[in-house]
Structure formats: structure tokens, C-alpha cells
C-alpha atoms as a PDB file:
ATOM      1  CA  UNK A   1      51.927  46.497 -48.013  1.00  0.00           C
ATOM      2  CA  UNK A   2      50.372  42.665 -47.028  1.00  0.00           C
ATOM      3  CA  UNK A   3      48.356  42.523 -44.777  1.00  0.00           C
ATOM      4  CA  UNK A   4      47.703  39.311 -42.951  1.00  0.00           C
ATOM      5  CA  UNK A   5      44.805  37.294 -42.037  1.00  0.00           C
ATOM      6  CA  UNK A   6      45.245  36.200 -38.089  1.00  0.00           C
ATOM      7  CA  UNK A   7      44.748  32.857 -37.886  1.00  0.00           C
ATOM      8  CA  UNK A   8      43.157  31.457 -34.596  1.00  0.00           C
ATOM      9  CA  UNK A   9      40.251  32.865 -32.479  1.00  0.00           C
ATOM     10  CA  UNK A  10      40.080  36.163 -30.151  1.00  0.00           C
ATOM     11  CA  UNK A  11      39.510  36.650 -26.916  1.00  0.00           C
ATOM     12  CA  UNK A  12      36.521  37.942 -27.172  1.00  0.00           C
ATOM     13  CA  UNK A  13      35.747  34.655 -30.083  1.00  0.00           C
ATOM     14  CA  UNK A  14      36.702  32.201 -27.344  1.00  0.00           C
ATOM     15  CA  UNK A  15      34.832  33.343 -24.363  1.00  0.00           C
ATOM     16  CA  UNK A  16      31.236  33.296 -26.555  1.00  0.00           C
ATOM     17  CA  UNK A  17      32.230  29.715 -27.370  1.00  0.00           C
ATOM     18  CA  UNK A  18      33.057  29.287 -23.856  1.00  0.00           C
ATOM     19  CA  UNK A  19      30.069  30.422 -22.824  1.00  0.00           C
ATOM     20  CA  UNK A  20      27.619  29.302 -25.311  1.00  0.00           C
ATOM     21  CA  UNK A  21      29.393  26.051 -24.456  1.00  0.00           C
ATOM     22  CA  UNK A  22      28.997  26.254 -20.829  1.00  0.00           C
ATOM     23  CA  UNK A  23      25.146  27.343 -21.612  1.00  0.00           C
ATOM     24  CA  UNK A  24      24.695  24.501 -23.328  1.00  0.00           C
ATOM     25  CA  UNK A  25      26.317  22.083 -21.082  1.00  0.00           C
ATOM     26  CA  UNK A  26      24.063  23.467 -18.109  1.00  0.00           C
ATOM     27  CA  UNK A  27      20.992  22.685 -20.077  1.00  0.00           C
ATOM     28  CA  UNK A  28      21.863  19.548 -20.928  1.00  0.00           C
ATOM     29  CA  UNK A  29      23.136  18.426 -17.398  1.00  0.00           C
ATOM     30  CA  UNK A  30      19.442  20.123 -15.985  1.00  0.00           C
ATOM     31  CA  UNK A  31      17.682  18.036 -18.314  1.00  0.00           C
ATOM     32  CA  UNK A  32      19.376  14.839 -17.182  1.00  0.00           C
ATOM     33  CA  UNK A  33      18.895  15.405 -13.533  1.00  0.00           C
ATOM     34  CA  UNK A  34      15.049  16.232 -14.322  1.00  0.00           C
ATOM     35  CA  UNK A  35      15.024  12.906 -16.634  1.00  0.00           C
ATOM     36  CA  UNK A  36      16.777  11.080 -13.769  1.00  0.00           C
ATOM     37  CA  UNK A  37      14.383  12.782 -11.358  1.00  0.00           C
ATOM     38  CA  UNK A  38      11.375  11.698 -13.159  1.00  0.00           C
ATOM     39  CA  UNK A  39      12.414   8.554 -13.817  1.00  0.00           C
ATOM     40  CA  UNK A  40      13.254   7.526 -10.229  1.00  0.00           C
ATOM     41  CA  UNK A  41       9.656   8.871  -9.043  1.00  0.00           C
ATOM     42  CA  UNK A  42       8.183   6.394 -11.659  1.00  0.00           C
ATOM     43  CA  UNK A  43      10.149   3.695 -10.220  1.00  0.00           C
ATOM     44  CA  UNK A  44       9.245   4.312  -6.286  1.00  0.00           C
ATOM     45  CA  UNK A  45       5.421   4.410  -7.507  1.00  0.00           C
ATOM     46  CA  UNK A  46       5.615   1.102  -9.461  1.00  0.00           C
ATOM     47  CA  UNK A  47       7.779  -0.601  -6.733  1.00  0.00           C
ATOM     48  CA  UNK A  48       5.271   1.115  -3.896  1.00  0.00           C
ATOM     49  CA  UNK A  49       2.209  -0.173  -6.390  1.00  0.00           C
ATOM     50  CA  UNK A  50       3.633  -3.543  -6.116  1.00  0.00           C
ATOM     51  CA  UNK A  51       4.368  -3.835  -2.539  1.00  0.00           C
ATOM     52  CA  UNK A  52       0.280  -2.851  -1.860  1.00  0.00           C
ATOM     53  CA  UNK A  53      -0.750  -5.231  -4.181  1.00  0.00           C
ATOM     54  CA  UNK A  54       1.227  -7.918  -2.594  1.00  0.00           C
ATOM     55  CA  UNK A  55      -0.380  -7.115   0.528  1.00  0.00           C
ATOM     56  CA  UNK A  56      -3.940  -7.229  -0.818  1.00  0.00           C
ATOM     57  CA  UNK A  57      -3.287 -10.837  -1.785  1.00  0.00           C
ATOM     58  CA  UNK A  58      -2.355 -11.251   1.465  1.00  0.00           C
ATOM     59  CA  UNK A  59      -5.678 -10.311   2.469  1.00  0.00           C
ATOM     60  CA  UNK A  60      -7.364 -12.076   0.219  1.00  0.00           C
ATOM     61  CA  UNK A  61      -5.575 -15.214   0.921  1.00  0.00           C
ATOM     62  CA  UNK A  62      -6.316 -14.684   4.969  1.00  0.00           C
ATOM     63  CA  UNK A  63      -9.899 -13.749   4.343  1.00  0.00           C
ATOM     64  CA  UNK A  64     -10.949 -16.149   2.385  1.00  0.00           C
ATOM     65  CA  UNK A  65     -10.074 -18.582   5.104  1.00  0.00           C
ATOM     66  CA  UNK A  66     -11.466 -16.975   7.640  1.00  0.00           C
ATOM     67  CA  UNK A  67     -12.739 -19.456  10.303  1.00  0.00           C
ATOM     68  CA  UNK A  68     -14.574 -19.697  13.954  1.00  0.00           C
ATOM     69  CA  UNK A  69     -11.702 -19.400  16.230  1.00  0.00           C
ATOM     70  CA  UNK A  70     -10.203 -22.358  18.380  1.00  0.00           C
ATOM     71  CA  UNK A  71     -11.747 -20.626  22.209  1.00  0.00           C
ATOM     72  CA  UNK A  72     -15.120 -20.610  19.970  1.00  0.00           C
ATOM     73  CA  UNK A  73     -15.431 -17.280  19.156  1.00  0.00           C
ATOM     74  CA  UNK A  74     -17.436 -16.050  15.327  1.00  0.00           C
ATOM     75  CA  UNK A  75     -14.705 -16.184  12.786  1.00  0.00           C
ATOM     76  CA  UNK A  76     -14.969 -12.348  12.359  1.00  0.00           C
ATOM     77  CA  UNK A  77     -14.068 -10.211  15.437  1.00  0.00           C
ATOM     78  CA  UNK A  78     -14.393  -6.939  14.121  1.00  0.00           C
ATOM     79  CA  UNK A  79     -15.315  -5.070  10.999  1.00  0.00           C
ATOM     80  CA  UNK A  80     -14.380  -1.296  10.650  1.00  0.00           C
ATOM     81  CA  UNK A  81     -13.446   1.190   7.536  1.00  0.00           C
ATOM     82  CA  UNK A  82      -9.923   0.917   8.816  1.00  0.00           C
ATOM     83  CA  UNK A  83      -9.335  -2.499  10.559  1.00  0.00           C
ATOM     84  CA  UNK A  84     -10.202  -5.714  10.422  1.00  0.00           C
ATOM     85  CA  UNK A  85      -9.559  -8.624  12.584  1.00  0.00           C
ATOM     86  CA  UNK A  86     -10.775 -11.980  11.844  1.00  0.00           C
ATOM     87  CA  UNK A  87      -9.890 -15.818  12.711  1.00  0.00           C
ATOM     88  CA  UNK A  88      -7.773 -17.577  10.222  1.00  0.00           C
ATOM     89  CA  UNK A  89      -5.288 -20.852   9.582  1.00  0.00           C
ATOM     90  CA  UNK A  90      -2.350 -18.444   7.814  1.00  0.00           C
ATOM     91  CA  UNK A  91       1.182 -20.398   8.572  1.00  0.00           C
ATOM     92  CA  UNK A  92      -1.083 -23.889   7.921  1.00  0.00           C
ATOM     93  CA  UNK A  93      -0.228 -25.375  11.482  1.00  0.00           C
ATOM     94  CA  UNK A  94      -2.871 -26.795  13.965  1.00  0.00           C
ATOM     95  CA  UNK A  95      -3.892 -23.340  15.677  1.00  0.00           C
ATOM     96  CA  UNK A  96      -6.101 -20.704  14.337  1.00  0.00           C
ATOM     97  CA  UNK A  97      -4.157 -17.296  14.840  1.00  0.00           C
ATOM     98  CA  UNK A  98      -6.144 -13.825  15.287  1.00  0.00           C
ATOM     99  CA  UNK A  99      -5.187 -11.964  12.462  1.00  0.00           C
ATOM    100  CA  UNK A 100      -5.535  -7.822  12.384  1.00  0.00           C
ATOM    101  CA  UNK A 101      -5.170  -5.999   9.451  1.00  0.00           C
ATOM    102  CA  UNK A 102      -5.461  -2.262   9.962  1.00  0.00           C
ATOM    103  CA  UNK A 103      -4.518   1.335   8.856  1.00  0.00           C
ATOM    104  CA  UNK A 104      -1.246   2.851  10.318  1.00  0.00           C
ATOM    105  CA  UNK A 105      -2.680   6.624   9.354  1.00  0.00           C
ATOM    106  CA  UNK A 106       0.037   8.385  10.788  1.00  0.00           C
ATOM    107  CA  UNK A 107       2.352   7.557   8.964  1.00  0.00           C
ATOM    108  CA  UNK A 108       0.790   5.849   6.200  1.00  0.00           C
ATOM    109  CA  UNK A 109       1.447   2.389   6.588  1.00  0.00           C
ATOM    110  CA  UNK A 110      -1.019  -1.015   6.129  1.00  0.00           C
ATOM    111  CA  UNK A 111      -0.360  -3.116   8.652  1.00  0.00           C
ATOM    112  CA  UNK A 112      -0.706  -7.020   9.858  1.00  0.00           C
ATOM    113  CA  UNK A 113      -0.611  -8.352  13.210  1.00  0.00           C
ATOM    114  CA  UNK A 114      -0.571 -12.189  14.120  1.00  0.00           C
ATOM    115  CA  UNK A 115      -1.746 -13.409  17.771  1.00  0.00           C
ATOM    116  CA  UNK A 116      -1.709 -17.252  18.444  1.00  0.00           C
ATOM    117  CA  UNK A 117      -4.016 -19.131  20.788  1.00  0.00           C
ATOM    118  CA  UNK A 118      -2.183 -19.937  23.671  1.00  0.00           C
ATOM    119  CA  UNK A 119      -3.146 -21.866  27.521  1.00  0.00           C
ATOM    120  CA  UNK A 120      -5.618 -24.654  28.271  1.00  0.00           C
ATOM    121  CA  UNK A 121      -7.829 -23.765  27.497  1.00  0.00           C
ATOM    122  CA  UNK A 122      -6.722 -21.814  24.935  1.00  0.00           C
ATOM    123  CA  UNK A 123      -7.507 -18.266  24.399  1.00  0.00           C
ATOM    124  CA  UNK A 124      -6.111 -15.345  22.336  1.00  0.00           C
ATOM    125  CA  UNK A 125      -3.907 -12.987  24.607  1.00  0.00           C
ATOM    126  CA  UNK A 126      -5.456  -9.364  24.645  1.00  0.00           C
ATOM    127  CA  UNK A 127      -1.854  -8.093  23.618  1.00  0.00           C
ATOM    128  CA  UNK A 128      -1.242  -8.330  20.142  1.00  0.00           C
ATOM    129  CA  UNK A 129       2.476  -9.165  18.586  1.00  0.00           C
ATOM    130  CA  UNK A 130       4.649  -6.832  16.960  1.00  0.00           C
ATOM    131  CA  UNK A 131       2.528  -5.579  13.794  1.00  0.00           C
ATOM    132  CA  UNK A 132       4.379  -6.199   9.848  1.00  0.00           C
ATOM    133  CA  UNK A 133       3.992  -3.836   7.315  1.00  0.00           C
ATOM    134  CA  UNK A 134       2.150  -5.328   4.239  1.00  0.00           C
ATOM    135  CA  UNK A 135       2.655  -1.589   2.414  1.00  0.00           C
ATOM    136  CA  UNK A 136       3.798   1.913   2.438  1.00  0.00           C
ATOM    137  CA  UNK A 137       2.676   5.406   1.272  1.00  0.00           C
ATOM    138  CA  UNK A 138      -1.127   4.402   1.789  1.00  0.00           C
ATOM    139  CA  UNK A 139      -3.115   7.311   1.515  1.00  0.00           C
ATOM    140  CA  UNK A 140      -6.891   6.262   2.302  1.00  0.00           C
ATOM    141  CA  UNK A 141      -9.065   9.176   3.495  1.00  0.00           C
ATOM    142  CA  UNK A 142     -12.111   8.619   5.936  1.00  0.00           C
ATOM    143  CA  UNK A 143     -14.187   9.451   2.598  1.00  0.00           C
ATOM    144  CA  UNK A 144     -11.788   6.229   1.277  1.00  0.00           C
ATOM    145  CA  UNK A 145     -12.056   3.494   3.465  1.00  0.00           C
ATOM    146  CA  UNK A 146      -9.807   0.383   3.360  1.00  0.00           C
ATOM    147  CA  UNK A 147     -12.182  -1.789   4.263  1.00  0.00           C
ATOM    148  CA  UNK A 148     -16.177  -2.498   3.222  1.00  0.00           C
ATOM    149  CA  UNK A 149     -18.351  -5.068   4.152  1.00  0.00           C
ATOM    150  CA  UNK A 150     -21.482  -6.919   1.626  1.00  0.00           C
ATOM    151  CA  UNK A 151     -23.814  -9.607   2.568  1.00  0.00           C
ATOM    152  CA  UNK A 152     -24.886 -12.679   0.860  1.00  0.00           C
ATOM    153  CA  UNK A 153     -27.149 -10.877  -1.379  1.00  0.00           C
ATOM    154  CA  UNK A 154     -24.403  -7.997  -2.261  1.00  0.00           C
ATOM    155  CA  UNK A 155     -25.546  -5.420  -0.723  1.00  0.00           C
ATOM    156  CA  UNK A 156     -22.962  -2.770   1.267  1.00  0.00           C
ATOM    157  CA  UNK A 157     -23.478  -2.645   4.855  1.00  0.00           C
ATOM    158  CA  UNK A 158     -23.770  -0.293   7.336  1.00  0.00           C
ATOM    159  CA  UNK A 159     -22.435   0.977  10.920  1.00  0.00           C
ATOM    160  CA  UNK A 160     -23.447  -1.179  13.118  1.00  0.00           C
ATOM    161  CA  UNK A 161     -22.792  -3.500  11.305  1.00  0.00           C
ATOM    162  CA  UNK A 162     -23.769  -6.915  12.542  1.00  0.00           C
ATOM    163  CA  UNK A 163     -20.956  -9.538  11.626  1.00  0.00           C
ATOM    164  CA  UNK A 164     -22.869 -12.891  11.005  1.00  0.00           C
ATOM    165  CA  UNK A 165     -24.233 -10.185   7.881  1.00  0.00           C
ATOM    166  CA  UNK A 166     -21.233 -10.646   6.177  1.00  0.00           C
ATOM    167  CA  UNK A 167     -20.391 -12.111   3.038  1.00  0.00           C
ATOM    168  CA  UNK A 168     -17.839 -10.311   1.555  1.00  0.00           C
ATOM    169  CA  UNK A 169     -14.809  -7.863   1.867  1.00  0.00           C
ATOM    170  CA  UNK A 170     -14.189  -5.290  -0.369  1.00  0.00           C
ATOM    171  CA  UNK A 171     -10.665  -3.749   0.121  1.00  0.00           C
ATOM    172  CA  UNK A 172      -9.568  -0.182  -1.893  1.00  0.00           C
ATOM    173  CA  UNK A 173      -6.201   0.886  -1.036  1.00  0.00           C
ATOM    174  CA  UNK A 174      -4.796   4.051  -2.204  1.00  0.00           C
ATOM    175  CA  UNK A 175      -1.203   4.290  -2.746  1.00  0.00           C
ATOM    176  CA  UNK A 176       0.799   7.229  -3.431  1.00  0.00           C
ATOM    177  CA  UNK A 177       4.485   8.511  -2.555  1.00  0.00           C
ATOM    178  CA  UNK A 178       4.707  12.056  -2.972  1.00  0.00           C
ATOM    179  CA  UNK A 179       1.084  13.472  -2.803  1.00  0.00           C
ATOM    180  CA  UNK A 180       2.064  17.277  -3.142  1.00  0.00           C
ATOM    181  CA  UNK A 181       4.339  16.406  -6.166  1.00  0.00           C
ATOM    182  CA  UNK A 182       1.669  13.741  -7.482  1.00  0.00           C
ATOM    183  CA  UNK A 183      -2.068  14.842  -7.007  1.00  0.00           C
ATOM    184  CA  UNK A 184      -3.307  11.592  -8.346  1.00  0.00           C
ATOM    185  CA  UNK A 185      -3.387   8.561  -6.163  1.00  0.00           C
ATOM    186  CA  UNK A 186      -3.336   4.865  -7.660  1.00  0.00           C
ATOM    187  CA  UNK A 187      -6.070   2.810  -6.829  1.00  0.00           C
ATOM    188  CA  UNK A 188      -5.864  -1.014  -5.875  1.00  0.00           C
ATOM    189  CA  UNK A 189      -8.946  -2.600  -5.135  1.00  0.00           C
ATOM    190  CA  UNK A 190     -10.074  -6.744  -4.555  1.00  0.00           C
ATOM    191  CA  UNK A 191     -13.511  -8.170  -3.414  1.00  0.00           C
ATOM    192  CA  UNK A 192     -13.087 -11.041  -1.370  1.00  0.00           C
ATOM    193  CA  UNK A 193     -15.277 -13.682  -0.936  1.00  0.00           C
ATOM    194  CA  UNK A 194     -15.157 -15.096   2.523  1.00  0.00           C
ATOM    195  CA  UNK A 195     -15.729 -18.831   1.875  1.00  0.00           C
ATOM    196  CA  UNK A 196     -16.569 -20.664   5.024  1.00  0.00           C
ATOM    197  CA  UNK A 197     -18.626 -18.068   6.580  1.00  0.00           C
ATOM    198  CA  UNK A 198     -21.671 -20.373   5.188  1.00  0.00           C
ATOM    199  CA  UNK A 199     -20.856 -23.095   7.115  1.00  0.00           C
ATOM    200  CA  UNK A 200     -20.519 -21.631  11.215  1.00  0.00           C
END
């Protein structure tokens, strides 16, 4: 008597390579979504990274230019950890516009506002206009301040703080998007030397 050899698989053949299929398909499509995952967090921080260090340089640019404002008053209003609001020529018209940076902590936001002299004579209206946003996901801490202030001979000043003392503007923004996935914060930081303060 023959006896033959069945060709084919089982039942019981194809539904282990079903499942080790299936098994393996899984794990692949979970290491995808992490890669994808990862890979799109790395892109928000670089693009977020960006965006603050774009609005540093507008900083820079303002405060560098900072000048005594056209109803007379000291080219530096105010000087605090989180805002700053100082006299400057930024859209390179006639006027000198009041120009407020500050520190949107609530929801994590750096912020510009732009007020131009207006009336004869002219004077800076005490409401401000509607504020920009320079950057997003700023995480600065009252131990991290935005904002620090030097005088001509470098050294950091301290509350109260008399303006005519200053020099120089040192600005450390921390950025970060997700801070409970991402316990490390990236760190932006310019000195800025104001360069007509010499001459008031």
C-alpha cells in the first residue's frame, strides 16, 4: 500500500504563518508610527528653535537702536526679568515707536508690541496695539529670566535697577514643546549691545 505525501499546508500550518505574520506586521507598523512619532517631535523642536531665534534677532536689531523717544522721554522705559520696553526707529520712518517686548507666561508665548507717537505734541498713547508673537513654547522660569541688564563696565545689575546704568541686554530664552515628554529645554541666548545709549 502507497502512501502519499499531502502536498500543501494544514490548518493548523497556516494559522502559525498567519499569525507569526500578523505578529510581525504589528511590530513593524508600531515601529513606524514610533519612528514617525519621533521624527515629527524633532521637527516641531527645530522649527520652534528657529522661530525663537528669529525673534531674538529681532531684539537685537530693536535694541541696538534704541533711542530717546520723540515726547523726550530716556530711550529705555522699563527694564524687568520679563519685559522690556524701550524707544526705537523699527519700520525706518520719521517717528520713534515704543516698542514692548515681554513674556506671555500663560501660555508660553514671547511677545512684541508696537505703539506710535501720535498728536501735537506728540506723545505715546497709554494703550498699547495688538501684541505679535515673535515665538512659541517659551518656557523661562522666574529662576530663568528673559531679560538681564549690564552696565558699561559689564557688570549684572540689580532690582532697582536704575536705567541710565545700562549698557547692555542679555536675552536667554528657553524653548521647548512638550516639557513632560522632553525634560530638557534648548537654550537661545544673545548679548546686545545697546549702541546709542552713550550719546543721550
Amino acid at each position: 500500500m502507497t502512501i502519499r505525501n499531502p502536498k500543501g499546508m494544514t490548518i493548523v500550518e497556516m494559522m502559525v504563518a498567519i499569525s507569526i505574520f500578523t505578529i510581525g506586521i504589528l511590530g513593524f507598523n508600531a515601529l513606524f508610527m514610533h519612528s514617525w512619532r519621533s521624527n515629527g517631535f524633532i521637527m516641531e523642536t527645530a522649527q520652534a528653535s528657529r522661530q525663537a531665534e528669529r525673534g531674538i534677532n529681532q531684539i537685537i536689531r530693536d535694541v541696538r537702536e534704541v533711542r530717546q523717544a520723540d515726547d523726550g522721554s530716556f530711550a529705555i522705559k522699563s527694564a524687568g526679568g520679563f519685559d522690556l520696553v524701550v524707544f526705537s526707529n523699527i519700520d525706518g520712518d520719521s517717528a520713534v515707536e515704543r516698542v514692548h517686548y515681554f513674556l506671555d507666561l500663560e501660555n508660553d508665548l514671547l511677545k512684541k508690541s508696537i505703539t506710535k507717537p501720535v498728536g501735537s505734541p506728540l506723545a505715546y498713547p497709554v494703550a498699547e496695539d495688538s501684541a505679535l508673537v515673535l515665538a512659541e513654547y517659551i518656557v523661562n522660569e522666574e529662576s530663568h529670566p528673559l531679560f538681564s541688564y549690564y552696565d558699561k563696565e559689564g557688570q549684572l545689575l540689580s532690582d532697582p535697577i536704575n536705567l541710565a546704568d545700562i549698557s547692555s541686554v542679555r536675552s536667554v530664552v528657553w524653548v521647548n514643546i512638550k516639557p513632560e515628554i522632553a525634560p530638557e529645554n534648548i537654550r537661545l541666548e544673545s548679548l546686545i549691545h545697546i549702541r546709542n545709549l552713550s550719546e543721550i
